[in-house]
PDB file of N, CA and C in Angstrom:
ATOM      1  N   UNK A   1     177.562 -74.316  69.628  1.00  0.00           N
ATOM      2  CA  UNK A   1     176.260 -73.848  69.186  1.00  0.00           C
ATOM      3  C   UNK A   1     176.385 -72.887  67.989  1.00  0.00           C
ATOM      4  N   UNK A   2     175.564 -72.900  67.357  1.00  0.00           N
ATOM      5  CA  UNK A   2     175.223 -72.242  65.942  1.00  0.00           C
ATOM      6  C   UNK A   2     174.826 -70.792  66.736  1.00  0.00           C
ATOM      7  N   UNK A   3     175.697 -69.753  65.747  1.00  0.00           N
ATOM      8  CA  UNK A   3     174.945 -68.183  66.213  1.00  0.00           C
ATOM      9  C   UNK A   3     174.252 -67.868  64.732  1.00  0.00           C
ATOM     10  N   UNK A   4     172.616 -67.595  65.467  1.00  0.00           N
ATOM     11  CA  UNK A   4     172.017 -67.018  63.904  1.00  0.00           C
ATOM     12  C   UNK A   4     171.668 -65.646  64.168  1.00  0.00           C
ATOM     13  N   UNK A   5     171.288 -65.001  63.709  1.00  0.00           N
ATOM     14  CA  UNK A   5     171.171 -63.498  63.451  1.00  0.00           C
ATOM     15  C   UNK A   5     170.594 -63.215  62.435  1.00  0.00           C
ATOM     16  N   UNK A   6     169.590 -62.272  62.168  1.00  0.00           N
ATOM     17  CA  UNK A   6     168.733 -62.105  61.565  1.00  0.00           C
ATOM     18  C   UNK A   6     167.453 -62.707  60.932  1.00  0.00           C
ATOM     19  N   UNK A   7     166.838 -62.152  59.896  1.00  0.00           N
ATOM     20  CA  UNK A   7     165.509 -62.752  59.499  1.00  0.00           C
ATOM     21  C   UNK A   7     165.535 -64.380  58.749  1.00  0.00           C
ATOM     22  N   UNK A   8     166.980 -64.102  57.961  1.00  0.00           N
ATOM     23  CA  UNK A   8     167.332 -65.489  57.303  1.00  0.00           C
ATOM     24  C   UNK A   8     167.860 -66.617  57.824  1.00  0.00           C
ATOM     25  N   UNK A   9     168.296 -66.139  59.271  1.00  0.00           N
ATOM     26  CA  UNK A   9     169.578 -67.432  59.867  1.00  0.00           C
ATOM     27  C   UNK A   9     168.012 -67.783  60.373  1.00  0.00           C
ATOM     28  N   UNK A  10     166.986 -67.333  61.413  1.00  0.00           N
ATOM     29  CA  UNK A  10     166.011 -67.457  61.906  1.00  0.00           C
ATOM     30  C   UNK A  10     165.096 -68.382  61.432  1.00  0.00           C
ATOM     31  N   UNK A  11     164.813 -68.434  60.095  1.00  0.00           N
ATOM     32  CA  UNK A  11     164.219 -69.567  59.655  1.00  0.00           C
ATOM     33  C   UNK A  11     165.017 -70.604  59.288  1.00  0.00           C
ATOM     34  N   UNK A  12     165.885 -71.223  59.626  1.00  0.00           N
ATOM     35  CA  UNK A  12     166.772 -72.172  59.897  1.00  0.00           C
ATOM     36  C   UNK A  12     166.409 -73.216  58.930  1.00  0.00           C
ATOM     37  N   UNK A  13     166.254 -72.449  57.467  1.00  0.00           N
ATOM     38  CA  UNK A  13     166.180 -73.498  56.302  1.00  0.00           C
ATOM     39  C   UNK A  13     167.559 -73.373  55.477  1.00  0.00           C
ATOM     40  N   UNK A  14     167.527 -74.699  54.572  1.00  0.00           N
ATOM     41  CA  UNK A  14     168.577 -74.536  53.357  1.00  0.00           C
ATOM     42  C   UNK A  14     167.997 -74.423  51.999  1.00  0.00           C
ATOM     43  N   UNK A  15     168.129 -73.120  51.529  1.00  0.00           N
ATOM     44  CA  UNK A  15     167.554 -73.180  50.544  1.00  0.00           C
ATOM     45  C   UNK A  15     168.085 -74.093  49.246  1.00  0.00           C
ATOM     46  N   UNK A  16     167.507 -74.526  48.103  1.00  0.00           N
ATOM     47  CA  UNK A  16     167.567 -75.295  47.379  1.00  0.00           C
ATOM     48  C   UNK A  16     166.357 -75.051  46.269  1.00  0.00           C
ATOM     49  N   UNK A  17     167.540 -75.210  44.991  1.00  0.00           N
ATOM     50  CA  UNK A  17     166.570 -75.357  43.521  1.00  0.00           C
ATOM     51  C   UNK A  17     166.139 -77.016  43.297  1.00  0.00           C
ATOM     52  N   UNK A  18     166.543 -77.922  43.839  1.00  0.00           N
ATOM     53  CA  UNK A  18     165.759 -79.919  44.045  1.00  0.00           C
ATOM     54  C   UNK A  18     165.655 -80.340  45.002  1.00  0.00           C
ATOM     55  N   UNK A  19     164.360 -81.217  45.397  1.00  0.00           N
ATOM     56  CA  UNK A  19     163.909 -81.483  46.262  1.00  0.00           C
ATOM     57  C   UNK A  19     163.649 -83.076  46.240  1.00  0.00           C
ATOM     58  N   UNK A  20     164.448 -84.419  46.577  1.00  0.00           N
ATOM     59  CA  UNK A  20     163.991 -85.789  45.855  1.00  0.00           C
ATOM     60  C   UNK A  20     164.675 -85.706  44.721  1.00  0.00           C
ATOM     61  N   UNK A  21     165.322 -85.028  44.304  1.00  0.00           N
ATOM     62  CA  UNK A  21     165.908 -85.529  42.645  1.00  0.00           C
ATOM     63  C   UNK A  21     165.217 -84.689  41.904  1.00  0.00           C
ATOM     64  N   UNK A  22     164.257 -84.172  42.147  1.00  0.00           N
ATOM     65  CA  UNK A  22     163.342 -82.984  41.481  1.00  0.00           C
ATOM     66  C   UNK A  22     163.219 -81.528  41.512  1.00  0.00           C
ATOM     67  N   UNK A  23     163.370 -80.531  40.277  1.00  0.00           N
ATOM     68  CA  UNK A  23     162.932 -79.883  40.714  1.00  0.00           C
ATOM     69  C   UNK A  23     161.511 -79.101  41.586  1.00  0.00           C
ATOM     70  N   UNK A  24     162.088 -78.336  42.136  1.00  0.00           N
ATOM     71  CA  UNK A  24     161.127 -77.323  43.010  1.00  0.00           C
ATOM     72  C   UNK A  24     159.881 -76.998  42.125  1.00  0.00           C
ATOM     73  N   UNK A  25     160.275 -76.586  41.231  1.00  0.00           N
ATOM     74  CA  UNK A  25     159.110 -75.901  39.978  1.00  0.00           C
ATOM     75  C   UNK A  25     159.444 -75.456  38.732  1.00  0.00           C
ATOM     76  N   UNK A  26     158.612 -75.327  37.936  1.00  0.00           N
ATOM     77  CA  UNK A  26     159.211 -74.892  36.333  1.00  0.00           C
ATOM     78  C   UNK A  26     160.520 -73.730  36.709  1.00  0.00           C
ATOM     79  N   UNK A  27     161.734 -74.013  35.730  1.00  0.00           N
ATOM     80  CA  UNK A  27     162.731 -73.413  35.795  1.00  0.00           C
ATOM     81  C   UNK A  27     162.152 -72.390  34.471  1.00  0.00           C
ATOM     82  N   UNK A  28     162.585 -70.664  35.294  1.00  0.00           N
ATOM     83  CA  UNK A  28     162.658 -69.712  34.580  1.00  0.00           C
ATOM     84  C   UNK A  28     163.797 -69.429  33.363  1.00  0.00           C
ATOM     85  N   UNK A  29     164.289 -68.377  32.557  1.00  0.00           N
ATOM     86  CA  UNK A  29     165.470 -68.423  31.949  1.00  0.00           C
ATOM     87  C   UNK A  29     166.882 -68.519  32.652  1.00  0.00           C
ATOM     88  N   UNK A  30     166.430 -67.693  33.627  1.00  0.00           N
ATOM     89  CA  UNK A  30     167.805 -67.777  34.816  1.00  0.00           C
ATOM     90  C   UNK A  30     168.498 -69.338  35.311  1.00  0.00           C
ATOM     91  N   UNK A  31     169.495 -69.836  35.326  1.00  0.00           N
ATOM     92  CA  UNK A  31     169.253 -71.379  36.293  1.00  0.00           C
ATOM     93  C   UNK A  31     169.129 -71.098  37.868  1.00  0.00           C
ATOM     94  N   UNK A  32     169.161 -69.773  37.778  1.00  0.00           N
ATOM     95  CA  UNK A  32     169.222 -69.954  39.609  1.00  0.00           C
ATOM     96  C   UNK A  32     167.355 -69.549  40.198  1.00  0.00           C
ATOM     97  N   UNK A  33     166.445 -69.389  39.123  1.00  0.00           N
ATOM     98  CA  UNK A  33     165.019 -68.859  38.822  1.00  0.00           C
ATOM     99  C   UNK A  33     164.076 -70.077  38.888  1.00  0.00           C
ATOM    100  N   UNK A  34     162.915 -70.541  39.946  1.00  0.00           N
ATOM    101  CA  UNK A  34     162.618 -71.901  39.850  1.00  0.00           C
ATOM    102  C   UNK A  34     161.461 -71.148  40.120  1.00  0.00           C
ATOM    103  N   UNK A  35     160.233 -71.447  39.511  1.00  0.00           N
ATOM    104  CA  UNK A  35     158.541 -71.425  40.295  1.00  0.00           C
ATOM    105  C   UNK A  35     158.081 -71.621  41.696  1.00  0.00           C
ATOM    106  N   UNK A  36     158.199 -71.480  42.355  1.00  0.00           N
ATOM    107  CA  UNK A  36     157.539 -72.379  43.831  1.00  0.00           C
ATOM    108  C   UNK A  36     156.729 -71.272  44.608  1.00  0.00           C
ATOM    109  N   UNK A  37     155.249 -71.441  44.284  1.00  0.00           N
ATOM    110  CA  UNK A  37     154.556 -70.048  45.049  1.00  0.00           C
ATOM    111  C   UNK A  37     154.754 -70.775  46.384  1.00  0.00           C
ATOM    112  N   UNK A  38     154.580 -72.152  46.376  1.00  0.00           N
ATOM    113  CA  UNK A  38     154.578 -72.707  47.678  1.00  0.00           C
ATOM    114  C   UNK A  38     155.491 -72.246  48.542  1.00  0.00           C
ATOM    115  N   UNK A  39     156.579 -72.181  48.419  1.00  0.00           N
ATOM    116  CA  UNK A  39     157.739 -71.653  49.135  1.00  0.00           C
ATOM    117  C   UNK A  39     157.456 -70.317  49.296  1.00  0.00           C
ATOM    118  N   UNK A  40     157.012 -69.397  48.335  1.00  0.00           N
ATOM    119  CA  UNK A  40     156.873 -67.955  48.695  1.00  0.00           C
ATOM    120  C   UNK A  40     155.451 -67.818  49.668  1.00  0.00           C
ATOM    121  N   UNK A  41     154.447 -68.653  49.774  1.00  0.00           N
ATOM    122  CA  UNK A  41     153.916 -68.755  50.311  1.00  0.00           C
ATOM    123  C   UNK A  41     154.063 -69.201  52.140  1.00  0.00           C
ATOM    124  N   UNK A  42     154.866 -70.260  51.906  1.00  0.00           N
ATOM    125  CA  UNK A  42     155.527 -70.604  53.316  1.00  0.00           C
ATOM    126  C   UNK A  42     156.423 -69.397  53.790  1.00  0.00           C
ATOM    127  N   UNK A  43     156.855 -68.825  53.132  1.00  0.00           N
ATOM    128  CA  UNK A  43     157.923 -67.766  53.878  1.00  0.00           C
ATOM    129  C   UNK A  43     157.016 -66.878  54.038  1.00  0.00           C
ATOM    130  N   UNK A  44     156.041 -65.926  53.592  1.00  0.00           N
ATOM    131  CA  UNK A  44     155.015 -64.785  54.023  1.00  0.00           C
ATOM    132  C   UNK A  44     154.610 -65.484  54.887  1.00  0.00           C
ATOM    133  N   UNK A  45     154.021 -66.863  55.557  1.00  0.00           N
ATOM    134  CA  UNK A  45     153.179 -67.391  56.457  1.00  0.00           C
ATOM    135  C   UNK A  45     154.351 -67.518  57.791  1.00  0.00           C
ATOM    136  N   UNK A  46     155.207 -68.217  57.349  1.00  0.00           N
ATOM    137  CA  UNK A  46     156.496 -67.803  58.631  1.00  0.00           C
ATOM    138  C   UNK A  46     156.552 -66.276  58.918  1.00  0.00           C
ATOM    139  N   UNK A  47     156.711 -65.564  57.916  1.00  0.00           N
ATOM    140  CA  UNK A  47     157.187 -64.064  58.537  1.00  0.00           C
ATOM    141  C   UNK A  47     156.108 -63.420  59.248  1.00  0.00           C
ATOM    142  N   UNK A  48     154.842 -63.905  58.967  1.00  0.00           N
ATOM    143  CA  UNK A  48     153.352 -63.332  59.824  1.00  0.00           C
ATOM    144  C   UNK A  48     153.565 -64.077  61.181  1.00  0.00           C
ATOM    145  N   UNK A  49     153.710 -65.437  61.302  1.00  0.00           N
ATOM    146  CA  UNK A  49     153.622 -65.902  62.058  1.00  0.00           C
ATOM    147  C   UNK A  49     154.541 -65.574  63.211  1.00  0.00           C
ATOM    148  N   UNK A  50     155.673 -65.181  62.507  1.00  0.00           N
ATOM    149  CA  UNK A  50     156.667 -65.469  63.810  1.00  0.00           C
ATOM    150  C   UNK A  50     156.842 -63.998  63.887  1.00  0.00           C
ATOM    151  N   UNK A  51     156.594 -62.960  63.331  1.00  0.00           N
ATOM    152  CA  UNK A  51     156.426 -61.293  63.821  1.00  0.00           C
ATOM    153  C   UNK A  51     155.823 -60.513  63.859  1.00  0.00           C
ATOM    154  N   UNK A  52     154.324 -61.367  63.474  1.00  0.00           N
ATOM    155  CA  UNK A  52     153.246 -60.669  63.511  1.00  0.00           C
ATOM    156  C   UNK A  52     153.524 -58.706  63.046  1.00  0.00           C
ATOM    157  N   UNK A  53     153.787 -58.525  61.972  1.00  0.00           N
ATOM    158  CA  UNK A  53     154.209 -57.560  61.129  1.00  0.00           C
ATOM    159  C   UNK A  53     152.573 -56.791  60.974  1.00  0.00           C
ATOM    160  N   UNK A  54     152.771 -55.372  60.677  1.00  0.00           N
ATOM    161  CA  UNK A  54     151.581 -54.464  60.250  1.00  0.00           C
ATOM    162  C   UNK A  54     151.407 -54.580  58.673  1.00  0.00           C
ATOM    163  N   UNK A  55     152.555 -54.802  58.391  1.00  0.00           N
ATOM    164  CA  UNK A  55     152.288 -55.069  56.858  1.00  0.00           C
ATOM    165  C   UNK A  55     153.704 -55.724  56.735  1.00  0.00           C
ATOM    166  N   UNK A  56     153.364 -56.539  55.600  1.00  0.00           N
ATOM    167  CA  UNK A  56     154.613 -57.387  54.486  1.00  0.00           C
ATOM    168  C   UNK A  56     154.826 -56.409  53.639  1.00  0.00           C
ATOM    169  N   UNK A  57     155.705 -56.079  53.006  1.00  0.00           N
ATOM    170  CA  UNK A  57     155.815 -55.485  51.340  1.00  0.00           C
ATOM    171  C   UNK A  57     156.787 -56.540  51.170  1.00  0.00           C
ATOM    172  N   UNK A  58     156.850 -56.796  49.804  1.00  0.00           N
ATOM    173  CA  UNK A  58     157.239 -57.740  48.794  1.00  0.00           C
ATOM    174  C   UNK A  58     157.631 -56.656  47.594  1.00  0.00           C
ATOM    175  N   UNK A  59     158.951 -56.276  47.540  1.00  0.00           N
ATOM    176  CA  UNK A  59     160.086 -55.577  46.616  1.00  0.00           C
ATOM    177  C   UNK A  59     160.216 -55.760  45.630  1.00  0.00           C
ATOM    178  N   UNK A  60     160.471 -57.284  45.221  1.00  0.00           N
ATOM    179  CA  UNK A  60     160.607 -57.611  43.617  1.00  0.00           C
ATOM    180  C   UNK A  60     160.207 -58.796  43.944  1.00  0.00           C
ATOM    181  N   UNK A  61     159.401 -59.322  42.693  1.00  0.00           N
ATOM    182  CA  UNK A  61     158.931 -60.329  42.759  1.00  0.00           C
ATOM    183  C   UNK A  61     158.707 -60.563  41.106  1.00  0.00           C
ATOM    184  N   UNK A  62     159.297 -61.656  40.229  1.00  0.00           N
ATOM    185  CA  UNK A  62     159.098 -61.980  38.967  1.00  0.00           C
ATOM    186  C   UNK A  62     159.882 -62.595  38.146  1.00  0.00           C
ATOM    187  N   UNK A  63     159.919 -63.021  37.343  1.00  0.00           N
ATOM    188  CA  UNK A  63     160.237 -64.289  36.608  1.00  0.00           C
ATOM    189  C   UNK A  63     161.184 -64.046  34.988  1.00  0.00           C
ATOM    190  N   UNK A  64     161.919 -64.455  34.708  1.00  0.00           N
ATOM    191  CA  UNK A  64     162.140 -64.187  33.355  1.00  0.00           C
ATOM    192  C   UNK A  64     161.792 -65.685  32.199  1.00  0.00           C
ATOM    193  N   UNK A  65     161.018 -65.407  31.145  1.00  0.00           N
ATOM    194  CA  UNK A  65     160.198 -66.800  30.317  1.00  0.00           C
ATOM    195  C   UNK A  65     161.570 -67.278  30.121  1.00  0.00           C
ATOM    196  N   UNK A  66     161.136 -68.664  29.859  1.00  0.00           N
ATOM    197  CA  UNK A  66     162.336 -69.752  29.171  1.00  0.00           C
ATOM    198  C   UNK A  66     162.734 -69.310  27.434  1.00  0.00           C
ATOM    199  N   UNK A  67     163.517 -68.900  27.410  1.00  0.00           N
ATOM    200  CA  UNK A  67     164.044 -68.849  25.697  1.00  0.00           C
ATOM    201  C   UNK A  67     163.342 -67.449  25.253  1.00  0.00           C
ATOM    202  N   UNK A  68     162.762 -66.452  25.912  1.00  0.00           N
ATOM    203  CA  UNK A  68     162.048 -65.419  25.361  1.00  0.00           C
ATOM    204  C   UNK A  68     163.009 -64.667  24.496  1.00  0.00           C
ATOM    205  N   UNK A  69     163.875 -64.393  24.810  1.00  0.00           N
ATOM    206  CA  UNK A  69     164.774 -63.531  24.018  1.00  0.00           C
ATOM    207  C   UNK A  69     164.729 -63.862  22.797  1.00  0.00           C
ATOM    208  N   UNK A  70     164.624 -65.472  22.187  1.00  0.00           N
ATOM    209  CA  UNK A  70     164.849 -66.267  21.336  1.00  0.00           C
ATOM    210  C   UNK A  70     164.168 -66.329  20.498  1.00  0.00           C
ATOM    211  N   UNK A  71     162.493 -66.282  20.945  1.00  0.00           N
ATOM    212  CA  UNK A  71     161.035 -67.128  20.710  1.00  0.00           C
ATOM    213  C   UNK A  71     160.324 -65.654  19.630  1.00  0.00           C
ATOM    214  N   UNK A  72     160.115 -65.833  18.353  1.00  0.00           N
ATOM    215  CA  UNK A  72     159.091 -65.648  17.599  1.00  0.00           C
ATOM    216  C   UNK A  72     158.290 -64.094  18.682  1.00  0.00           C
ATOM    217  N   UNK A  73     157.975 -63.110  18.432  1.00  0.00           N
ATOM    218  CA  UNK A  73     157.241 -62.342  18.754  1.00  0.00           C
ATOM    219  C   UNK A  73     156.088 -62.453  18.847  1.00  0.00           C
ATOM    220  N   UNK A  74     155.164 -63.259  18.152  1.00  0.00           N
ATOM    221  CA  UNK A  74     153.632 -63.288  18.631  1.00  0.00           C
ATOM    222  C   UNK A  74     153.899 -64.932  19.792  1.00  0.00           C
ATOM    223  N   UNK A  75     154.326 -65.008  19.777  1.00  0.00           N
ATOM    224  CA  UNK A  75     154.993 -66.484  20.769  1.00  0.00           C
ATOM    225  C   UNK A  75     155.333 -65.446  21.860  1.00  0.00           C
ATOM    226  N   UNK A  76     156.043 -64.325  22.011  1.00  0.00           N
ATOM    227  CA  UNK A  76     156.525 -63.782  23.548  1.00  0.00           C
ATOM    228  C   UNK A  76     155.758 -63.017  23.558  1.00  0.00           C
ATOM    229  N   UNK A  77     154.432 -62.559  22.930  1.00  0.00           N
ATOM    230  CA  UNK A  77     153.205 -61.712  23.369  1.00  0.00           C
ATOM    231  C   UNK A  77     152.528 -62.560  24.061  1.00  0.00           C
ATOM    232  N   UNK A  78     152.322 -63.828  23.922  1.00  0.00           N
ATOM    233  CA  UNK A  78     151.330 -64.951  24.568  1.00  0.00           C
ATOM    234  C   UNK A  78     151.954 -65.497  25.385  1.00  0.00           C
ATOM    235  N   UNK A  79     152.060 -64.452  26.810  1.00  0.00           N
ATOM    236  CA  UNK A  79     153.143 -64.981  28.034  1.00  0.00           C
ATOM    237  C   UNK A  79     152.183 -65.783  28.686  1.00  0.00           C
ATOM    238  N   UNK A  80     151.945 -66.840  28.936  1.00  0.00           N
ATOM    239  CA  UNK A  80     151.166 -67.151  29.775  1.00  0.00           C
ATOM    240  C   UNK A  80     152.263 -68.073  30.909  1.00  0.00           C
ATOM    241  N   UNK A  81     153.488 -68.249  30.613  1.00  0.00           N
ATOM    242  CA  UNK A  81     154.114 -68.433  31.372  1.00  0.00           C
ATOM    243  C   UNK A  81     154.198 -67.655  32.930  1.00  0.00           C
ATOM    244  N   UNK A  82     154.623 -66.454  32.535  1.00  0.00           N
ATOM    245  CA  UNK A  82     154.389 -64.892  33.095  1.00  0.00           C
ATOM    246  C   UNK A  82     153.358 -64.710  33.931  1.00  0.00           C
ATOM    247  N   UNK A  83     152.383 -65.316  33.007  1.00  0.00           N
ATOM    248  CA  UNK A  83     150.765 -64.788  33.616  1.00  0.00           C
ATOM    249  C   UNK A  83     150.611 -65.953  34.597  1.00  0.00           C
ATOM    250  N   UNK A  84     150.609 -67.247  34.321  1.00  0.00           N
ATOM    251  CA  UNK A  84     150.658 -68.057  35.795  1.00  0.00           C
ATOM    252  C   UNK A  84     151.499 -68.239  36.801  1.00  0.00           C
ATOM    253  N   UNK A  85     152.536 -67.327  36.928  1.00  0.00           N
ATOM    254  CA  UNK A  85     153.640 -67.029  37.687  1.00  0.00           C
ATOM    255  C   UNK A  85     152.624 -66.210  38.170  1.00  0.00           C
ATOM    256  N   UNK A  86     152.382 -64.915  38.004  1.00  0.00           N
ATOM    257  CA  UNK A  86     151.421 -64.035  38.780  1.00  0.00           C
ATOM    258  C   UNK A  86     150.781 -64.802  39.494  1.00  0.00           C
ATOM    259  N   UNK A  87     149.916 -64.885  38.744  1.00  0.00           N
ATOM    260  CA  UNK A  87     148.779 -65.801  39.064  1.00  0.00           C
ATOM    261  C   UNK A  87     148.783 -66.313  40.882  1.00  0.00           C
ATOM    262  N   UNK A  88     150.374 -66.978  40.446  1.00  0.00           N
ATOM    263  CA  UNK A  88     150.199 -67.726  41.566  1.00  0.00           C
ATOM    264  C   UNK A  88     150.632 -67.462  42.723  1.00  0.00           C
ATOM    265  N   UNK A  89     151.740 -66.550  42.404  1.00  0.00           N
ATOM    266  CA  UNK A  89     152.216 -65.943  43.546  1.00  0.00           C
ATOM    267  C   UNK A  89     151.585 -64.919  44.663  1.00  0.00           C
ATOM    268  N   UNK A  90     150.693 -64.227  43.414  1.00  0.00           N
ATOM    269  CA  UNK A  90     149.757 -63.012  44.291  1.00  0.00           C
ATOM    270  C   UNK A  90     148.906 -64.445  44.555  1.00  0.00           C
ATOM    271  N   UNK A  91     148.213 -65.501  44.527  1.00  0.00           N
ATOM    272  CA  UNK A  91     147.441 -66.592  45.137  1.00  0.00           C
ATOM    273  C   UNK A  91     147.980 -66.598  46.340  1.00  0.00           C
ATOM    274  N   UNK A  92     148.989 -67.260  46.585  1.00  0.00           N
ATOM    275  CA  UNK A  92     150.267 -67.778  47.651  1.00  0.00           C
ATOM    276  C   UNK A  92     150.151 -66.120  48.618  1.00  0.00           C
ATOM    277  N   UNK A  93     150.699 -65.215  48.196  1.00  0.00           N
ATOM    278  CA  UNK A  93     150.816 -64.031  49.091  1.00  0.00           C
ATOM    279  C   UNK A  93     149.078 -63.794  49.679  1.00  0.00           C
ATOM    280  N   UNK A  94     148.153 -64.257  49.126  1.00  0.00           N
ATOM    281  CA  UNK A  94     146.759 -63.730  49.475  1.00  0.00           C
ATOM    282  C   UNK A  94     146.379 -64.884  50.756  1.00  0.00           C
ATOM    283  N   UNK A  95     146.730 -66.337  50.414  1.00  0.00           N
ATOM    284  CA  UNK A  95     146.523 -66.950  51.762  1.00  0.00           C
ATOM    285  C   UNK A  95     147.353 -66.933  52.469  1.00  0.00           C
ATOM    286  N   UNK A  96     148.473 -66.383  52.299  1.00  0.00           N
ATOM    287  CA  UNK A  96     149.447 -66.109  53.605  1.00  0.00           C
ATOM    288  C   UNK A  96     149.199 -65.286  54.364  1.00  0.00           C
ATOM    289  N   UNK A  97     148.367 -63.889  54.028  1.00  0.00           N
ATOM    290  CA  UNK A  97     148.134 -63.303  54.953  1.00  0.00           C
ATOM    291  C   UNK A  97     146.850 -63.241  55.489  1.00  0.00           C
ATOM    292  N   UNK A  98     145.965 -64.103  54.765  1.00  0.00           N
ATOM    293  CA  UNK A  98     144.941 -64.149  55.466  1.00  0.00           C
ATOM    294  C   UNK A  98     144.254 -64.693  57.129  1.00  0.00           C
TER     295      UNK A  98
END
């Protein structure tokens, strides 16, 4: 038998950046950095669910743009990359705990 221990063995997933041959979600600058509110969403909805918690806090949460370092300055003022990363994640964290 498998011994798990703690919050991570507990949800008895494998995490993964492809899913089908695909990625998960737009890849950030990082390669190990993928989009998926869905997933951040499923994990706040597991962690309510299965410990019924007084509160979540969420530590770091954010993204680095593709090529920003690189990209023209009025080009890395117009993050909207950034901005639908928000977007979606505070989305995802808002029906998870609802």
């Amino acid at each position: 038998p498998v011994n798990f221990e703690g919050w991570v063995e507990d949800q008895r997933v494998v995490s993964t950046y492809y899913r089908n041959g695909k990625a998960i979600g737009p890849q950030g600058d990082s390669p190990w950095l993928f989009v998926a509110p869905w997933g951040f969403y499923k994990l706040l909805h597991w962690v309510k669910k299965t410990y019924s918690p007084k509160a979540i806090i969420v530590t770091e949460n954010g993204v680095d743009v593709p090529n920003e370092n690189t990209m023209p300055i009025h080009k890395a003022l117009k993050d909207t990359f950034r901005l639908d990363f928000y977007r979606s994640y505070i989305g995802a964290m808002k029906r998870a705990i609802q």
